[in-house]
N, C-alpha and C. Protein backbone atom coordinates (compact mmCIF):
# COMPACT_ATOMS: atom_id res chain seq x y z
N UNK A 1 124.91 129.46 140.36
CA UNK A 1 126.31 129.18 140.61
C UNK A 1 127.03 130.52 140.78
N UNK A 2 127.87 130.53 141.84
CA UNK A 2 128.64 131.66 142.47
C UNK A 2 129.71 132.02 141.01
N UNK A 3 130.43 133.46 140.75
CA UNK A 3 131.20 133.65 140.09
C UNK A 3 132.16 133.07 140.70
N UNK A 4 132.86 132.16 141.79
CA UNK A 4 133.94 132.14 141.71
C UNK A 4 133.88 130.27 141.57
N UNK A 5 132.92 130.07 141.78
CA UNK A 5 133.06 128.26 141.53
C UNK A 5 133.07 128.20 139.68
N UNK A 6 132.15 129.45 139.26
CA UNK A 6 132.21 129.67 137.82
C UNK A 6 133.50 129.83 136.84
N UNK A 7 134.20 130.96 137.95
CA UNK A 7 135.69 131.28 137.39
C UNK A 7 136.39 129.58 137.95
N UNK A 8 136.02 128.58 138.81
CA UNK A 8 137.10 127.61 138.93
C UNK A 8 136.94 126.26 137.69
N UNK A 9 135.36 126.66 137.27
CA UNK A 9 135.54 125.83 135.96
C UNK A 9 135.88 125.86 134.70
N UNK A 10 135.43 127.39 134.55
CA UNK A 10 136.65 128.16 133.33
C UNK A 10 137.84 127.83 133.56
N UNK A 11 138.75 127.65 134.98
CA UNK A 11 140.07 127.76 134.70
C UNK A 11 140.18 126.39 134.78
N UNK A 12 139.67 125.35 134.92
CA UNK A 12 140.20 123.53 134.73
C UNK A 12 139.50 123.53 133.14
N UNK A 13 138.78 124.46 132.46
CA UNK A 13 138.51 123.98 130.83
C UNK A 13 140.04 124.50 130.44
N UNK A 14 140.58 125.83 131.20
CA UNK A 14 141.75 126.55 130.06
C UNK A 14 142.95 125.42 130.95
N UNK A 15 142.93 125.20 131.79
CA UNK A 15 144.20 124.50 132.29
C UNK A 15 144.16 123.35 131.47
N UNK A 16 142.73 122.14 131.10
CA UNK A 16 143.13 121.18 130.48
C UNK A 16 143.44 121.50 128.91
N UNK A 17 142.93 122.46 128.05
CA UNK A 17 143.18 123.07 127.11
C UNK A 17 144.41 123.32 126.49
N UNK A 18 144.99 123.83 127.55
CA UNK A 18 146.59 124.32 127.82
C UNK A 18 147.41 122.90 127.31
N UNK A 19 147.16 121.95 128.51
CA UNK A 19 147.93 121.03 128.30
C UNK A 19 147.26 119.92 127.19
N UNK A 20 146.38 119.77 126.79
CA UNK A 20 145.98 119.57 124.98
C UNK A 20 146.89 120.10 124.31
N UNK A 21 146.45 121.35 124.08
CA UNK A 21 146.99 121.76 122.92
C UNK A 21 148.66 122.20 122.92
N UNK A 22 149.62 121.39 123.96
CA UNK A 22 150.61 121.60 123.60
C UNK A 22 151.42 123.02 124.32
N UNK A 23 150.62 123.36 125.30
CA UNK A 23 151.43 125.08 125.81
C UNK A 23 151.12 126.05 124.72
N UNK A 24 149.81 125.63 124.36
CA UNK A 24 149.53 126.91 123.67
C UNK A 24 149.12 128.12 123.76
N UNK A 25 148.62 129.16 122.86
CA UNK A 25 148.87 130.19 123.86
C UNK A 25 148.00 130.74 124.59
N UNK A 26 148.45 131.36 126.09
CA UNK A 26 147.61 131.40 126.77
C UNK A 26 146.88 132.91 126.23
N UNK A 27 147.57 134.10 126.12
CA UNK A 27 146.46 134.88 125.95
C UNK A 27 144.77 134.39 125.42
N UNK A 28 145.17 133.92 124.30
CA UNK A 28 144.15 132.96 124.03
C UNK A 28 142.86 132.11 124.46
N UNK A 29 143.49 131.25 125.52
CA UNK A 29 143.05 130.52 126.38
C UNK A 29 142.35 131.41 127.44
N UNK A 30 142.79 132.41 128.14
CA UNK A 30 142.23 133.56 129.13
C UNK A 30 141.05 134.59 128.82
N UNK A 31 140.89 134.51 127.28
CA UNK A 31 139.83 134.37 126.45
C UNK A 31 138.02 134.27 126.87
N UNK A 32 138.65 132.56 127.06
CA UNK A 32 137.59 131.81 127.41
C UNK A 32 136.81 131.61 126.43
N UNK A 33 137.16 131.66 124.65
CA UNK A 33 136.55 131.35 123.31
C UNK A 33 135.16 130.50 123.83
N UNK A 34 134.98 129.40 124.63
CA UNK A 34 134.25 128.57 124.17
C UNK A 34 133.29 128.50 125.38
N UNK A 35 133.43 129.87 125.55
CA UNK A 35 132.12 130.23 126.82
C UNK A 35 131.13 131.00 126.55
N UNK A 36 129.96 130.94 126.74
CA UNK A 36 129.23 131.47 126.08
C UNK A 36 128.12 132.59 127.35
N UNK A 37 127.98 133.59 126.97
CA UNK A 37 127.25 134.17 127.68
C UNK A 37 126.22 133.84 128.26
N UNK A 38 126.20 134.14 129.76
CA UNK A 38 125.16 133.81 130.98
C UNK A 38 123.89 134.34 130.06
N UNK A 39 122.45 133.82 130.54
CA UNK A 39 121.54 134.39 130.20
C UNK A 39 121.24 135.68 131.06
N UNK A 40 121.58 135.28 132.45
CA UNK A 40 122.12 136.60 133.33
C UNK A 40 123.25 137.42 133.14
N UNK A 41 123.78 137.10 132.07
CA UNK A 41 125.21 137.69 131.84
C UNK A 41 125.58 139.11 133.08
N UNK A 42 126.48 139.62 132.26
CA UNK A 42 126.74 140.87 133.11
C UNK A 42 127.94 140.76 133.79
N UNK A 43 127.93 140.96 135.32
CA UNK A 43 129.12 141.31 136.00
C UNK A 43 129.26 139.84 136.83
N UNK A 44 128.09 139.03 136.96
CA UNK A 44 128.65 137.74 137.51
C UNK A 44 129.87 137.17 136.31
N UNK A 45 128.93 137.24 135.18
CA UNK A 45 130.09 136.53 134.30
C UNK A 45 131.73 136.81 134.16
N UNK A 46 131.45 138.64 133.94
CA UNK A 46 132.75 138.67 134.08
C UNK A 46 133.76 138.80 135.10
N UNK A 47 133.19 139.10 136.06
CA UNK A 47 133.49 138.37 137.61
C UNK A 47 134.22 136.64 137.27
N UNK A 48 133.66 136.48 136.80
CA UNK A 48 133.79 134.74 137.22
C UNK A 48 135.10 134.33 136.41
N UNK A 49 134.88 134.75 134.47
CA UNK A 49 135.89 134.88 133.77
C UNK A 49 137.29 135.91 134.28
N UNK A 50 137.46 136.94 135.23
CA UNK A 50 138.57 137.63 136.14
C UNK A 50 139.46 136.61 136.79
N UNK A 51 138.30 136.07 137.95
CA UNK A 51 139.21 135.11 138.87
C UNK A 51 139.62 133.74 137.78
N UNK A 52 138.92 133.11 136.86
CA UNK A 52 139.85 132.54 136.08
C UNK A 52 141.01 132.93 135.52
N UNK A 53 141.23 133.68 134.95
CA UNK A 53 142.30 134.32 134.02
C UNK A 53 143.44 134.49 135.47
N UNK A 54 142.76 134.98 136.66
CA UNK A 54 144.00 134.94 137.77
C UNK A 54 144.44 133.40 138.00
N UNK A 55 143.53 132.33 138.03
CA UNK A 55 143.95 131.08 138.16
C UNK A 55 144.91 130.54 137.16
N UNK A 56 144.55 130.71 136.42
CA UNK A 56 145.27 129.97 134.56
C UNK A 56 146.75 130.93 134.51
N UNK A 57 146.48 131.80 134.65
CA UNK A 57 147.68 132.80 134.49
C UNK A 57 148.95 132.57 135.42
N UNK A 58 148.15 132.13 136.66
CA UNK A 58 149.09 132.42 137.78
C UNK A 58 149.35 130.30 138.18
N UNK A 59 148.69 129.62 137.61
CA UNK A 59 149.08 128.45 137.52
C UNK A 59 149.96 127.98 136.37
N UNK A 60 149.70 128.66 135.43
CA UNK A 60 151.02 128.30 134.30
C UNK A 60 152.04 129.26 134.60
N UNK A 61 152.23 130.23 135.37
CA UNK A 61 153.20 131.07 135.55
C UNK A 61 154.01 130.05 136.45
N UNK A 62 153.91 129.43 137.50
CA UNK A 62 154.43 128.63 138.36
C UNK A 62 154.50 127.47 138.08
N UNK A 63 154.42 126.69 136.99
CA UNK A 63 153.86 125.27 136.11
C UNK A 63 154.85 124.31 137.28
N UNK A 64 156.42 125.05 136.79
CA UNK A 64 157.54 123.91 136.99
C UNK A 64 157.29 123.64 138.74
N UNK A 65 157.09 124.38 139.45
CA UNK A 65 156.75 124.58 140.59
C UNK A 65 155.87 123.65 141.35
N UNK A 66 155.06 123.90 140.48
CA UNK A 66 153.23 123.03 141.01
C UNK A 66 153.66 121.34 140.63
N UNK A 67 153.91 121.66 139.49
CA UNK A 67 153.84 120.38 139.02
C UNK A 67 155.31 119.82 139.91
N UNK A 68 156.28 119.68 140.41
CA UNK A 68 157.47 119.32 140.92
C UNK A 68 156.81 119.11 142.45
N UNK A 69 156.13 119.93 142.94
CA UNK A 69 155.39 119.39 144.59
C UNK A 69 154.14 118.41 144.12
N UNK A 70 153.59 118.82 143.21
CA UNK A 70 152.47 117.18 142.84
C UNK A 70 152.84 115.96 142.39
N UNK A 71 154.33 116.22 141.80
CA UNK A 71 155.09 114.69 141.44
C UNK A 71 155.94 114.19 142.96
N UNK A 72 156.04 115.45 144.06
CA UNK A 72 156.62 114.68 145.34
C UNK A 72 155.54 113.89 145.78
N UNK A 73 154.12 114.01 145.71
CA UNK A 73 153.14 113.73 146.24
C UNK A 73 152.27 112.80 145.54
N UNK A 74 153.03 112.52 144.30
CA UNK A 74 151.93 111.16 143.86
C UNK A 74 152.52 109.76 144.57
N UNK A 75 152.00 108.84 144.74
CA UNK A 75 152.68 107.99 144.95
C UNK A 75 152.82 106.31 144.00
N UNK A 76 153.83 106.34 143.86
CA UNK A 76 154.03 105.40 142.45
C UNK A 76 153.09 105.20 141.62
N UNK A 77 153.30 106.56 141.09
CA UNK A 77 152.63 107.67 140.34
C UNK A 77 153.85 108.56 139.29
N UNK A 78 153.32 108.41 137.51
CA UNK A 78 154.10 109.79 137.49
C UNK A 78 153.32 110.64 136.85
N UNK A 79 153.81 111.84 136.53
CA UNK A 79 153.00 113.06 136.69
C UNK A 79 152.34 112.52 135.13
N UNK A 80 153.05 112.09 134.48
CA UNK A 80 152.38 112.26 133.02
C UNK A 80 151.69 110.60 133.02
N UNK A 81 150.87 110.34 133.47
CA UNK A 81 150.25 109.10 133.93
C UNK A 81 148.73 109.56 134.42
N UNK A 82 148.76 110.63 135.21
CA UNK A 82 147.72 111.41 136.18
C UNK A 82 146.51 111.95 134.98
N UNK A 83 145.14 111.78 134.54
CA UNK A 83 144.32 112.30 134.41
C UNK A 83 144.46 113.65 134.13
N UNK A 84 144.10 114.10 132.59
CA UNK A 84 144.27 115.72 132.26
C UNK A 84 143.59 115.96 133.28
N UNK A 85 142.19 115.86 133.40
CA UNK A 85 141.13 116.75 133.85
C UNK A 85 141.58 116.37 135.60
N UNK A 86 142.01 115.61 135.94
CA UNK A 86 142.75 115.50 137.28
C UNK A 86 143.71 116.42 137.35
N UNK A 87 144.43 116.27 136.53
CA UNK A 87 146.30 116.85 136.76
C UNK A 87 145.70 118.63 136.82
N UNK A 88 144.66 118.80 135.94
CA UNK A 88 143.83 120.37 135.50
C UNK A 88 143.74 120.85 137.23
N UNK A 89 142.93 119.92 137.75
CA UNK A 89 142.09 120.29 139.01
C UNK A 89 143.36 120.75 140.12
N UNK A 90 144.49 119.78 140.24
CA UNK A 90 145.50 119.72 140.80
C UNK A 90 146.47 121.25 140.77
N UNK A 91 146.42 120.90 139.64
CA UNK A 91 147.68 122.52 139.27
C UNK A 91 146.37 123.65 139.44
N UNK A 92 145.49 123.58 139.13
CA UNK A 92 144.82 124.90 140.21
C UNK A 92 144.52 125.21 141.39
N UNK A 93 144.18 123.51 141.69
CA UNK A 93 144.00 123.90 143.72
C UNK A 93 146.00 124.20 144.34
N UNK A 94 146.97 123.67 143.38
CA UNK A 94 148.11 123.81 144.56
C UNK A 94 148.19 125.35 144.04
N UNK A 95 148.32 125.68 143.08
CA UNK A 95 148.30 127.53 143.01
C UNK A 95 147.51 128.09 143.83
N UNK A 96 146.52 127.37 144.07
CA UNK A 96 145.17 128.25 145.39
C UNK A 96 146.03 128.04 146.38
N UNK A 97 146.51 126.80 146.80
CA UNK A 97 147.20 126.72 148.22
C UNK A 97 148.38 127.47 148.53
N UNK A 98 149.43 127.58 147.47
CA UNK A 98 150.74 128.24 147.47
C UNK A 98 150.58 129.70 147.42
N UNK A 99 149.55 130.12 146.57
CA UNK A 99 149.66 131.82 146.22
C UNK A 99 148.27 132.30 146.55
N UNK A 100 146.89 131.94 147.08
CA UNK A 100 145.95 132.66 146.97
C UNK A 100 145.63 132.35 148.79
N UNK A 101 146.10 133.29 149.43
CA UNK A 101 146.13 132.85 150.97
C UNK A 101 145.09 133.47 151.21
N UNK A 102 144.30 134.16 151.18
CA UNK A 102 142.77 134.70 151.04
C UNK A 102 142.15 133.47 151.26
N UNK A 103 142.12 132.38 150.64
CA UNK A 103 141.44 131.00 150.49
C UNK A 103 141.68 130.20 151.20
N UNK A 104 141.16 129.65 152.53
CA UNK A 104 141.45 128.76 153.19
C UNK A 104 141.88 127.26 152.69
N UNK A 105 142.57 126.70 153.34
CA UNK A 105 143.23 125.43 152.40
C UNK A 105 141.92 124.28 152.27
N UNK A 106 141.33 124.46 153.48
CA UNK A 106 140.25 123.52 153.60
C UNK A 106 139.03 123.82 152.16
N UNK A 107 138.44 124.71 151.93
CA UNK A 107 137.90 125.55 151.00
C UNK A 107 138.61 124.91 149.51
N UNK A 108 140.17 124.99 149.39
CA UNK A 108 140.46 124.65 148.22
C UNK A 108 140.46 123.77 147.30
N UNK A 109 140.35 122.40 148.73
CA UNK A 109 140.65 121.01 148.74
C UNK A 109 139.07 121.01 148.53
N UNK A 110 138.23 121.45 149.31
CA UNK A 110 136.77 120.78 149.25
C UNK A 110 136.43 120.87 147.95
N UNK A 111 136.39 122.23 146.90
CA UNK A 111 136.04 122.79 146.16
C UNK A 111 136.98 121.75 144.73
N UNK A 112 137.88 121.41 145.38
CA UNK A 112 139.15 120.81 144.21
C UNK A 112 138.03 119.05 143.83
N UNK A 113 137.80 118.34 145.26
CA UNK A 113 137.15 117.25 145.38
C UNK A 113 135.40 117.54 144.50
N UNK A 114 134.76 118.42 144.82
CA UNK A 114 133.72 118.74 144.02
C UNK A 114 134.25 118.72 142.72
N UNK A 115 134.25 119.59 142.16
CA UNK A 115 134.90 119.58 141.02
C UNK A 115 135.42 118.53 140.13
N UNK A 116 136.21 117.80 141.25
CA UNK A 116 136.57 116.50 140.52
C UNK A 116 135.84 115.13 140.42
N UNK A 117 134.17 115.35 141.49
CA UNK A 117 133.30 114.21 141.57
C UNK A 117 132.86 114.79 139.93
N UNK A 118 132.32 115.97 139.79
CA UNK A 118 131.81 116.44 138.61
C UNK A 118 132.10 116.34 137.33
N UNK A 119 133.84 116.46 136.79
CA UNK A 119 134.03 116.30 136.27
C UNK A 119 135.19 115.02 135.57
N UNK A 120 135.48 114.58 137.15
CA UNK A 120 136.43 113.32 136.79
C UNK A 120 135.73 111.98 136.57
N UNK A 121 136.65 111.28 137.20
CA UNK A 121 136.22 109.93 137.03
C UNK A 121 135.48 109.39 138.33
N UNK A 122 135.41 107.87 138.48
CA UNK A 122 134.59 107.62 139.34
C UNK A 122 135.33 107.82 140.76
N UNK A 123 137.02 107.46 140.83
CA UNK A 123 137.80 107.50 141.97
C UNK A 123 138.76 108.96 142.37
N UNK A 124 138.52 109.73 140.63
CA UNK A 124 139.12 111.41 141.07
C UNK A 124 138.93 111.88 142.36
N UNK A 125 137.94 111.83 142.66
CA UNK A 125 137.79 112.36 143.91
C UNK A 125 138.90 112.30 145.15
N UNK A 126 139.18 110.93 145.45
CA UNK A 126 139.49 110.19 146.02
C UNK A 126 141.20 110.49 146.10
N UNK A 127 141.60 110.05 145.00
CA UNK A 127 142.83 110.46 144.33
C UNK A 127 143.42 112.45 144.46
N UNK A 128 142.69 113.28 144.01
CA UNK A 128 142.38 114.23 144.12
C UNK A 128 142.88 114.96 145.57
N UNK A 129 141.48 113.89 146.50
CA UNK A 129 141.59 114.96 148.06
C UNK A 129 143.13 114.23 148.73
N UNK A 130 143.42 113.34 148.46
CA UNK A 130 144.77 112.64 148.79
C UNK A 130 145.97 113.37 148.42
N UNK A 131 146.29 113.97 147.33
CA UNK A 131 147.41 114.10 146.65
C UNK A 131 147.31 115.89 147.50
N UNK A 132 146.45 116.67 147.50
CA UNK A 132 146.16 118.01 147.61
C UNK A 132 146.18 117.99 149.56
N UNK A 133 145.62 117.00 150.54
CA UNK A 133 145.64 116.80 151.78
C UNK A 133 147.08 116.71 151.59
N UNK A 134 148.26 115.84 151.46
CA UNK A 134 149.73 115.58 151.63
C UNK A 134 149.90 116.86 151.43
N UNK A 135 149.79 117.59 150.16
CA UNK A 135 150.44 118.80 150.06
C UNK A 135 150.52 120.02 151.29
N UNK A 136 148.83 120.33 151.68
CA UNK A 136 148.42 120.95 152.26
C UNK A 136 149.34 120.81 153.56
N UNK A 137 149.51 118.77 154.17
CA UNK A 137 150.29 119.15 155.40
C UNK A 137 151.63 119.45 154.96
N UNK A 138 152.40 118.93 154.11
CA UNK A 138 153.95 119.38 154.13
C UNK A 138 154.10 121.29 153.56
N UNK A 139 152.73 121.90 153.38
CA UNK A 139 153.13 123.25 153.33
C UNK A 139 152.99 123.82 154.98
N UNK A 140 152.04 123.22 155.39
CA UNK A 140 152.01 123.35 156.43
C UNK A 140 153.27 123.23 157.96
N UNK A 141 154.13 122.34 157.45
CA UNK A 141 155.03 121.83 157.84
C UNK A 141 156.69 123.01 158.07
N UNK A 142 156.05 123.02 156.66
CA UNK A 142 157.03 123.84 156.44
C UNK A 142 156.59 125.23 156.84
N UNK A 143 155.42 125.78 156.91
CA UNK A 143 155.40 127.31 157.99
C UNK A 143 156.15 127.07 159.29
N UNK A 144 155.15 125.62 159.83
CA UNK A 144 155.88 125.79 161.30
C UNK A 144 157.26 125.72 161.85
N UNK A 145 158.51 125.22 160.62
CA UNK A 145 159.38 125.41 160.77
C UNK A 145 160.39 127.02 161.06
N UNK A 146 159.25 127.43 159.67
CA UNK A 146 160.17 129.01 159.44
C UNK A 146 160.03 129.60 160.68
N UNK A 147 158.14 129.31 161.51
CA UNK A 147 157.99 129.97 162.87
C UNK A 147 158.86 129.90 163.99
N UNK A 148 159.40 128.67 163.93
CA UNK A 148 159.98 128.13 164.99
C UNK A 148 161.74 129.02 165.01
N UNK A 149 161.61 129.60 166.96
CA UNK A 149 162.96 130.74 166.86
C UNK A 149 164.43 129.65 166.69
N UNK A 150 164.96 130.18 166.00
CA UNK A 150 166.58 129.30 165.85
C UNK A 150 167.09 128.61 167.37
N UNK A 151 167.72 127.56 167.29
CA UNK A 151 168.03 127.05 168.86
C UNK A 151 169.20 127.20 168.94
């Protein structure tokens, strides 16, 4: 397993963690207490634990944000209804989509849907590539506006 699919499951253990334990604290959580060294350890690992700590960090930095475009996008749906380990997967792929433009959107969503066959439920998936596809087009939407010259 690549360090960075590694760093995306570290950051859905500290994202659902997070919202367990109440907004607790993240230094903490960025940690990664309850990971245990690769038998390959070394620089994949901490490679992998980096790009987490950028995910977790930079997804609770923007919480009100993420979470306010994933409640436009549920549909009679509310946010506190949604699956931790869903809502986890969610608030890290829209931080990938909003702030990590390095990452193709397609890439974020695929990787968001893996992730969520793996660790969700039987229809996460499903639910998942739906809520993160809407997003993807209304960000999208909204570039081609800013592009577009004033009339």
């Amino acid at each position: 397993m690549g360090p960075r699919r590694k760093g995306r499951i570290l950051a859905i253990q500290a994202l659902y963690a997070y919202e367990i334990q109440g907004n607790g604290s993240l230094e903490a959580l960025i940690q990664f207490p309850w990971e245990e060294e690769d038998s390959e350890g070394g620089e994949s690992s901490a490679l992998a634990k980096q790009f987490a700590a950028l995910l977790v960090t930079g997804a609770v930095q923007h919480l009100p944000e993420i979470d306010s475009l994933i409640q436009k996008h549920l549909e009679n749906w509310e946010l506190k209804r949604v699956a931790k380990v869903d809502l986890s997967i969610l608030r890290m792929s829209v931080y990938c989509l909003l702030y990590q433009k390095d990452i193709p959107p397609t890439v974020v969503i695929d990787e968001a849907v893996d992730l969520s066959k793996e660790f969700g439920t039987e229809d996460s998936y499903r639910f998942v590539n739906g809520v993160l596809d809407g997003i993807r087009k209304s960000l999208e939407k909204s570039l081609e506006k800013k592009d577009l010259p004033p009339s």
